[in-house]
Protein backbone atom coordinates (compact mmCIF):
# COMPACT_ATOMS: atom_id res chain seq x y z
CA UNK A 1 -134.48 -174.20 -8.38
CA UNK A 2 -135.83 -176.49 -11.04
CA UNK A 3 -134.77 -179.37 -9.17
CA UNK A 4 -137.31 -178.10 -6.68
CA UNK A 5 -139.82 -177.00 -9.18
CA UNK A 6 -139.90 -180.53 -10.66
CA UNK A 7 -140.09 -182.44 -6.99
CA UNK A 8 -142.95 -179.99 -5.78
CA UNK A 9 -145.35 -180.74 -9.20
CA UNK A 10 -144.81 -184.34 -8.28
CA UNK A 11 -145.06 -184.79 -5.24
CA UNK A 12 -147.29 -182.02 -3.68
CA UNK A 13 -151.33 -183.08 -3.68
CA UNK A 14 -153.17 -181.55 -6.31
CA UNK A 15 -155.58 -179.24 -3.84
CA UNK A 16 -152.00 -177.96 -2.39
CA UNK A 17 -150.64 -177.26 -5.98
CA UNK A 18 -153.67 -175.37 -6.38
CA UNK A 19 -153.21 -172.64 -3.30
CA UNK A 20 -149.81 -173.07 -3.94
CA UNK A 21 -149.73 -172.02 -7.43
CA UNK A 22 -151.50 -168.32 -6.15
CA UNK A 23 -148.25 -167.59 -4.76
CA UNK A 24 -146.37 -168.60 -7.33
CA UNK A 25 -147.91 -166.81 -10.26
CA UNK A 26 -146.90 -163.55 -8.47
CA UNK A 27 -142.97 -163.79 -9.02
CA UNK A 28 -142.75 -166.55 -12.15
CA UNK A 29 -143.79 -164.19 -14.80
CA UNK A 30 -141.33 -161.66 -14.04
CA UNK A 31 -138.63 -164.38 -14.34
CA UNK A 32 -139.86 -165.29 -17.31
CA UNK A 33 -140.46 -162.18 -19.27
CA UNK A 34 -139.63 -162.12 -22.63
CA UNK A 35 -141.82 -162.62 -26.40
CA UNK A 36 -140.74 -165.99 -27.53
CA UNK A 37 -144.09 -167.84 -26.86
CA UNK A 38 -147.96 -166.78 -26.04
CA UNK A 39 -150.51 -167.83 -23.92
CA UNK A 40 -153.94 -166.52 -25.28
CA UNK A 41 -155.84 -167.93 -22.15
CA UNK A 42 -153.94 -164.61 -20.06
CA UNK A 43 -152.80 -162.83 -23.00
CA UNK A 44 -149.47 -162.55 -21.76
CA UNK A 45 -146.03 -163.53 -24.02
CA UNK A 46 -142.81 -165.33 -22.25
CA UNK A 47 -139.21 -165.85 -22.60
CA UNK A 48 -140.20 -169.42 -22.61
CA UNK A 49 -142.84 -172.02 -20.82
CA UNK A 50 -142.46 -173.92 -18.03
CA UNK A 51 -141.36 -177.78 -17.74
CA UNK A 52 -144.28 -179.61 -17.17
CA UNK A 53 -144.57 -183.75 -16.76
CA UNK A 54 -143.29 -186.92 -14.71
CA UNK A 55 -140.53 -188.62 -15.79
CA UNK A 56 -141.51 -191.02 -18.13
CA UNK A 57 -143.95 -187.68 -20.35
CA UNK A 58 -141.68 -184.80 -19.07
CA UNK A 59 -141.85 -182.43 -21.52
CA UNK A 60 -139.95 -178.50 -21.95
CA UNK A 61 -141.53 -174.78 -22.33
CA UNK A 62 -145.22 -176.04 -22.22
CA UNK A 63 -146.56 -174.31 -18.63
CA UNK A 64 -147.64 -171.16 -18.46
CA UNK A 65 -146.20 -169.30 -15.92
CA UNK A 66 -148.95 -167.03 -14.99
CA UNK A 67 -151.92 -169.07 -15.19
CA UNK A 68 -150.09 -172.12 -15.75
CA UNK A 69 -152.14 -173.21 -18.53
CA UNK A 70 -150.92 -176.62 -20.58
CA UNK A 71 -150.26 -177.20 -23.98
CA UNK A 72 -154.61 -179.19 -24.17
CA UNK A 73 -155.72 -175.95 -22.05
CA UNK A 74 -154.84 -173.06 -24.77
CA UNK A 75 -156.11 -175.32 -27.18
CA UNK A 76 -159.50 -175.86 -25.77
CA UNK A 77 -159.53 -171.96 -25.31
CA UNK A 78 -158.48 -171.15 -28.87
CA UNK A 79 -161.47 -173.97 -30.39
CA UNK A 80 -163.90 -171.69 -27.66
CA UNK A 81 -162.57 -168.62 -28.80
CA UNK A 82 -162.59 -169.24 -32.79
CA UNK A 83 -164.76 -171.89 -33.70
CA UNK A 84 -167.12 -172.35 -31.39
CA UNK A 85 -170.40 -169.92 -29.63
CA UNK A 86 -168.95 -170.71 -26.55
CA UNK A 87 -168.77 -166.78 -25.52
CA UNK A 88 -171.90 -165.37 -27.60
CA UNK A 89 -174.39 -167.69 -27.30
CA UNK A 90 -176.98 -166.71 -24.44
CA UNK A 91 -178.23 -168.77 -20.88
CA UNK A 92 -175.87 -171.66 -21.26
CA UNK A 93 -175.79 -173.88 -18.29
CA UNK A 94 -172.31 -175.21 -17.80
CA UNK A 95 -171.08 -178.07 -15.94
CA UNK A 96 -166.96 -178.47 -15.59
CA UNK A 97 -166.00 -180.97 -13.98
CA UNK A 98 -162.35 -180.79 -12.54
CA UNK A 99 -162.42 -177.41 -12.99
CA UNK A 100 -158.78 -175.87 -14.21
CA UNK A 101 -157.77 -172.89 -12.50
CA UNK A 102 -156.61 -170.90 -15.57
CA UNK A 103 -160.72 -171.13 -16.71
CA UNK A 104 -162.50 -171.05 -13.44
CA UNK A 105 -162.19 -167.35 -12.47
CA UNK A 106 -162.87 -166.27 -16.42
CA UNK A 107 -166.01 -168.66 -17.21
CA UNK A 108 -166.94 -167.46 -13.33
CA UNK A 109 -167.34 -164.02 -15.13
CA UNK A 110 -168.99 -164.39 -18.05
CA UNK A 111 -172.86 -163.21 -18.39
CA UNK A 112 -173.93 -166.29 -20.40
CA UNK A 113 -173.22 -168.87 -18.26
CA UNK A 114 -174.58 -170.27 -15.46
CA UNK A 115 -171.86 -171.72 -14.00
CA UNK A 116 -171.64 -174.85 -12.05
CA UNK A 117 -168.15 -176.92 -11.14
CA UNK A 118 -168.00 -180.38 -9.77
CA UNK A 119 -165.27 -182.61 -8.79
CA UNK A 120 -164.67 -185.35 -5.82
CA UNK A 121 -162.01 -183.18 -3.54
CA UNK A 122 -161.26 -179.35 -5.55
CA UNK A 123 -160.95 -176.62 -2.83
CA UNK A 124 -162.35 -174.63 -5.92
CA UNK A 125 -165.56 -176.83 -6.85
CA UNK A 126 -169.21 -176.11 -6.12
CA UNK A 127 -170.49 -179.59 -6.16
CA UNK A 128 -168.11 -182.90 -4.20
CA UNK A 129 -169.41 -186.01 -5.86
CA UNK A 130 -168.09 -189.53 -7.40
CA UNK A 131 -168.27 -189.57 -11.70
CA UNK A 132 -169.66 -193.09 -11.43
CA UNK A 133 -172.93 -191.39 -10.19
CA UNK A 134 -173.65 -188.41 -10.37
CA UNK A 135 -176.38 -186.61 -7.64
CA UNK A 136 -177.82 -184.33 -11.08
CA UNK A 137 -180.88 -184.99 -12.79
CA UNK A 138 -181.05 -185.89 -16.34
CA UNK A 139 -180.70 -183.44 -19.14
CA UNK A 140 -179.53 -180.62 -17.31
CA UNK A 141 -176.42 -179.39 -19.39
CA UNK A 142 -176.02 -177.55 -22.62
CA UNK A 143 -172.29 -177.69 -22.15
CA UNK A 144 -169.94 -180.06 -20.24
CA UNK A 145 -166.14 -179.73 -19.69
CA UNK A 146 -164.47 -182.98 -18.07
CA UNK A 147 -160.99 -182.95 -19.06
CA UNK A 148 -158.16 -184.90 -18.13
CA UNK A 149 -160.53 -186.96 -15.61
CA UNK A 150 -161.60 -189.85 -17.37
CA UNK A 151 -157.78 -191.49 -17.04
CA UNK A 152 -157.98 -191.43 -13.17
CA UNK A 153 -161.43 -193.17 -12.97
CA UNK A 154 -162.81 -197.03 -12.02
CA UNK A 155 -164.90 -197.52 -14.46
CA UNK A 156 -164.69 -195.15 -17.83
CA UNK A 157 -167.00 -196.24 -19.54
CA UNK A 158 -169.99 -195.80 -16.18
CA UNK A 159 -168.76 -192.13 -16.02
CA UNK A 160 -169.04 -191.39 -19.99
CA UNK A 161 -172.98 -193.14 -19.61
CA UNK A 162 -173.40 -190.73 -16.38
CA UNK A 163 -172.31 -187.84 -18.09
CA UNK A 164 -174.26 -188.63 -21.53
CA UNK A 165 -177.34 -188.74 -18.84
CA UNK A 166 -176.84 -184.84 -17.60
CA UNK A 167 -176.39 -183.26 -20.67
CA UNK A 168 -178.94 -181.77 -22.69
CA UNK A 169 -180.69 -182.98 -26.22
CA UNK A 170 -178.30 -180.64 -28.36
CA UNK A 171 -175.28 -179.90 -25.95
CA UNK A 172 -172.00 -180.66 -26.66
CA UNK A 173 -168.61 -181.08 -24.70
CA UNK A 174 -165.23 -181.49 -24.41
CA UNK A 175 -163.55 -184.12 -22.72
CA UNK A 176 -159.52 -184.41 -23.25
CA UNK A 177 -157.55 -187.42 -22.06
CA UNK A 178 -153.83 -188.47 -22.50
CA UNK A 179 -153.93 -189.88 -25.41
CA UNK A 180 -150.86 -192.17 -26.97
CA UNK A 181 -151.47 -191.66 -30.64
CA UNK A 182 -149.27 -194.67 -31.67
CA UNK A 183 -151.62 -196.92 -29.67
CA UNK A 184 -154.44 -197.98 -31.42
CA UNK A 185 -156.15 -199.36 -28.07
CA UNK A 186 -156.51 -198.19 -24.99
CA UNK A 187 -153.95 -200.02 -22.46
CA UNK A 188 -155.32 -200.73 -18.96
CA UNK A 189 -153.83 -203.72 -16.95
CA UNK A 190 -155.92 -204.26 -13.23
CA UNK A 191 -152.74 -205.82 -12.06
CA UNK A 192 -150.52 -202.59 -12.33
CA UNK A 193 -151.12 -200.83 -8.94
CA UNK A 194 -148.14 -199.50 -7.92
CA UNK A 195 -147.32 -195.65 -8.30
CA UNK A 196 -143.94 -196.22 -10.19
CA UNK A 197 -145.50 -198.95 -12.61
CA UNK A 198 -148.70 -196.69 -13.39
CA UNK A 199 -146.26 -193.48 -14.08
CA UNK A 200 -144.51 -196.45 -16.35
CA UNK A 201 -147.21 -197.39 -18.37
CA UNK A 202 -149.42 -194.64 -17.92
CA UNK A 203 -147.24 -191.70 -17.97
CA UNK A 204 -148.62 -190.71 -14.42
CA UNK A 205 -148.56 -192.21 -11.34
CA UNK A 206 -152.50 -191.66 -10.42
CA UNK A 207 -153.55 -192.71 -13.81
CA UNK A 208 -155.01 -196.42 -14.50
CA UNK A 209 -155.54 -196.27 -18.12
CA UNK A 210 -153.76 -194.49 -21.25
CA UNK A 211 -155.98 -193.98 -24.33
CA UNK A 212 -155.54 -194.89 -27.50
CA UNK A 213 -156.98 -193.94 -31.23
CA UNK A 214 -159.86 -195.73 -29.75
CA UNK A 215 -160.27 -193.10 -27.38
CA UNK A 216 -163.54 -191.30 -29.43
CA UNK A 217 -165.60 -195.00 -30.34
CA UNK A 218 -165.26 -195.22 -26.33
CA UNK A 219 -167.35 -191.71 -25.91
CA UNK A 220 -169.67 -193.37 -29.30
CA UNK A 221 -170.47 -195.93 -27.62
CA UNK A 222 -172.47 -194.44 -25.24
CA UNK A 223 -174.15 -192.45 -27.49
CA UNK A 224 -172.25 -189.36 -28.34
CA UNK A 225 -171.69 -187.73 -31.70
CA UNK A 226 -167.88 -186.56 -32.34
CA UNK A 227 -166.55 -184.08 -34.71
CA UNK A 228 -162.62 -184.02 -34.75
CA UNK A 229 -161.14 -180.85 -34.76
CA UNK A 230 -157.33 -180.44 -36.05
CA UNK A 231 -156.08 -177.50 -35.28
CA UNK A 232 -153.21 -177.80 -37.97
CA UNK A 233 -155.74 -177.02 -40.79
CA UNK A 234 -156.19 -173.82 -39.13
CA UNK A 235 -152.90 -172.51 -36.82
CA UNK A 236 -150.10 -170.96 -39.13
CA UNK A 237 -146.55 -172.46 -38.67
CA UNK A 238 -145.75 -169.68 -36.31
CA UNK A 239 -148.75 -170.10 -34.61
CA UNK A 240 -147.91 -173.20 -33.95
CA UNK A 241 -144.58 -171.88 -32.48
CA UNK A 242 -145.73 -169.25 -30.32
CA UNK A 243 -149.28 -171.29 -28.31
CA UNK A 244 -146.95 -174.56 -27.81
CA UNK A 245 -150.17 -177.12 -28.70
CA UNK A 246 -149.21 -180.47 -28.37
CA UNK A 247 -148.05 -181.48 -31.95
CA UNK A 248 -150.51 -184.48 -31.99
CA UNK A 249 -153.64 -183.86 -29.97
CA UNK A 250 -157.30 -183.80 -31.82
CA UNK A 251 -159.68 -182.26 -30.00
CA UNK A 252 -162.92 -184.23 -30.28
CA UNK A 253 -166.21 -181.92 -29.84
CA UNK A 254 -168.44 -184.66 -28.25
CA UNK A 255 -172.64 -183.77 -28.80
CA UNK A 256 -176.18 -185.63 -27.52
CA UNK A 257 -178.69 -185.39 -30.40
């Protein structure tokens, strides 16, 4: 069974995983029940997480089940949900880009948002289009999610300028990335095309780049502010424990001024 598990996530498209995972949800949580770890994106405590990961960044109990939420997505939701006015502030306009299923149908919801979801093939986006440009006008975004996108791109750096251009004077973002934290530079080769070398040297077989440290001058440099949030100076130990975070990943809260 995890054999199977493990040869679906990898080689199933991503817009199959996605109807796909509808099913699953149904029958994985009750296989799973148990209190050792928490997801506070559906509330709902496991016997353990999910393997999640190819080969070469496999890594045990980190999927949700249920809503199959990663170790970056319940720590976006815990920085929305305790140190951020992500769910009180009023008439936000919202653009996600690759939008995750374990956020869609809950930001879909909400009062204060107007809700709008892009990405170049989702079965679940509003808006098809390519990140190099973008069909919006300018300044049209208090708040933009576009995570885990920015590895799979051309041209980075084009889609950071095009996404600068949408967002409002005084909206902020977050934009998470693999990052490899002992890299001080990011590592992109134009010669390394092949599936198995990219899952090699980028951990995944549709990524071109991995990120290093350098990762938040790259979003500076086309003009956005960063603050760096650590969620070790605020989690507890057990904490820790029970959401399954990623024991390295900063989550950088990018702004326009």
């Amino acid at each position: 069974m995890k054999k199977l598990y493990k040869y679906l996530l990898n080689k199933l498209p991503r817009p199959l995983l996605i109807r796909l995972s509808y099913l699953f949800k149904m029958v994985a949580p009750l296989i799973y029940k148990g209190n050792n770890v928490h997801c506070p994106v559906c509330e709902r405590s496991f016997r353990k997480f999910l393997s999640y990961g190819s080969a070469v960044a496999h890594r045990e109990n980190v999927l949700c089940p249920y809503d199959l939420t990663l170790e970056r997505h319940r720590l976006m939701w815990y920085y929305l949900k305790n140190h951020s006015s992500f769910f009180t502030a009023q008439n936000i306009d919202l653009l996600h880009i690759a939008p995750e299923q374990c956020f869609h149908g809950k930001f879909k919801k909400q009062k204060n948002l107007s809700y709008t979801t892009g990405d170049l093939e989702s079965p679940i986006a509003d808006l098809h289009f390519d990140l190099h440009d973008i069909p919006l006008e300018n300044n049209s975004f208090d708040v933009i999610f576009c995570n885990h996108v920015l590895e799979h791109v051309k041209d980075d750096h084009q889609c950071m300028k095009e996404l600068f251009r949408i967002m409002k004077k005084g909206g902020w973002g977050i934009f998470q990335v693999p990052i490899d934290y002992n890299r001080d530079e990011t590592y992109e080769d134009p010669s390394i095309t092949s599936e198995k070398d990219r899952e090699l040297h980028y951990w995944q077989k549709d990524h071109v780049r991995l990120f290093g440290k350098d990762y938040p001058k790259k979003l500076e440099a086309v003009g956005f502010k960063i603050v760096h949030f650590n969620y070790h100076d605020h989690v507890s130990k057990n904490g820790k424990m029970d959401l399954r975070f990623h024991k390295d990943e900063i989550l950088y809260i990018i702004s326009k001024e």
